[in-house]
Structures are given as structure tokens and as C-alpha cells.
Protein backbone atom coordinates (compact mmCIF):
# COMPACT_ATOMS: atom_id res chain seq x y z
CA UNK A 1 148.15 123.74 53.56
CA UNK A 2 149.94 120.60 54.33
CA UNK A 3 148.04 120.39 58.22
CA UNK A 4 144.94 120.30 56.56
CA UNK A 5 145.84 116.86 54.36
CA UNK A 6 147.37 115.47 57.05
CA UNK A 7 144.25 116.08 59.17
CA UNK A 8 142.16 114.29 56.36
CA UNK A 9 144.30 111.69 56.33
CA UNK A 10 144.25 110.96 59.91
CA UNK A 11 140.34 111.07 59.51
CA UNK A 12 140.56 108.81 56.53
CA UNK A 13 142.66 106.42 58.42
CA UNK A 14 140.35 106.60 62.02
CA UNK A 15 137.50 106.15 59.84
CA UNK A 16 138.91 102.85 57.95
CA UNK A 17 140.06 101.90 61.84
CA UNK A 18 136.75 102.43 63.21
CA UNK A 19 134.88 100.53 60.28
CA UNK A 20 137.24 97.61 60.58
CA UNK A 21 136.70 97.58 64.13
CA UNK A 22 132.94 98.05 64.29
CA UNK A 23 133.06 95.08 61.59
CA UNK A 24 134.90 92.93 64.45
CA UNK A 25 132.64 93.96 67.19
CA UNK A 26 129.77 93.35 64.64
CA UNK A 27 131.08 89.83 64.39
CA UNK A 28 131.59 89.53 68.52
CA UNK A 29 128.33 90.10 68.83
CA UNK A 30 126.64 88.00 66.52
CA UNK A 31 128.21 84.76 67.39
CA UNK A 32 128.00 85.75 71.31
CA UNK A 33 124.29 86.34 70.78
CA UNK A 34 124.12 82.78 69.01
CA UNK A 35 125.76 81.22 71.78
CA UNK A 36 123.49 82.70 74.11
CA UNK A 37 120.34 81.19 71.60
CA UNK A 38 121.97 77.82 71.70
CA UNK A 39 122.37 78.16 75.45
CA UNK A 40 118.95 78.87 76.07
CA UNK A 41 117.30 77.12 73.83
CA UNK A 42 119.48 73.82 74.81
CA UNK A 43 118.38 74.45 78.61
CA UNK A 44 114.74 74.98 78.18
CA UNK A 45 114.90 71.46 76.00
CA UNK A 46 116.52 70.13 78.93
CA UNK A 47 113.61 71.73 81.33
CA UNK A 48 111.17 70.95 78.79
CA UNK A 49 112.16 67.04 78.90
CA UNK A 50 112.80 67.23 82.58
CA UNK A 51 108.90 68.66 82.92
CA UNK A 52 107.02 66.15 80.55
CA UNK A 53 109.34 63.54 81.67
CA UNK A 54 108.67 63.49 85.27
């Protein structure tokens, strides 16, 4: 039966892969999605000021 181990192994491997890069995407996407807070959040204090400003 040596198909069958190397089949699990190849899953065992894929799986580690995927975690590892599910873990990176993970990662993308939170400091992306921080960015984008920042981003916002700096422009609408820049609106904001504009607004009470003028």
C-alpha cells in the first residue's frame, strides 16, 4: 500500500501549505483592512475640519 501513504502525505503536506498560506492571506488582509481604517478615518478628519472650519 505504498500509494495510499504517499497520498496522505501529499494531503498532509497541501494541508500544512494551505494553513501557512491562509495564515499569510489572514495577515494581507488584516493590515490592508487597517490601512483602509486609517485612510478613511484620516479623510473624514480632514472633511470634518474642512466642514466646521469653513
Amino acid at each position: 500500500m505504498p500509494t495510499l501513504h504517499l497520498f496522505m502525505l501529499e494531503v498532509k503536506c497541501f494541508t500544512l501549505h494551505w494553513r501557512r498560506q491562509n495564515r499569510v492571506i489572514f495577515m494581507l488582509l488584516f493590515y490592508t483592512s487597517k490601512f483602509m481604517f486609517i485612510n478613511i478615518f484620516y479623510k473624514l478628519h480632514r472633511y470634518i475640519l474642512h466642514f466646521f472650519l469653513s
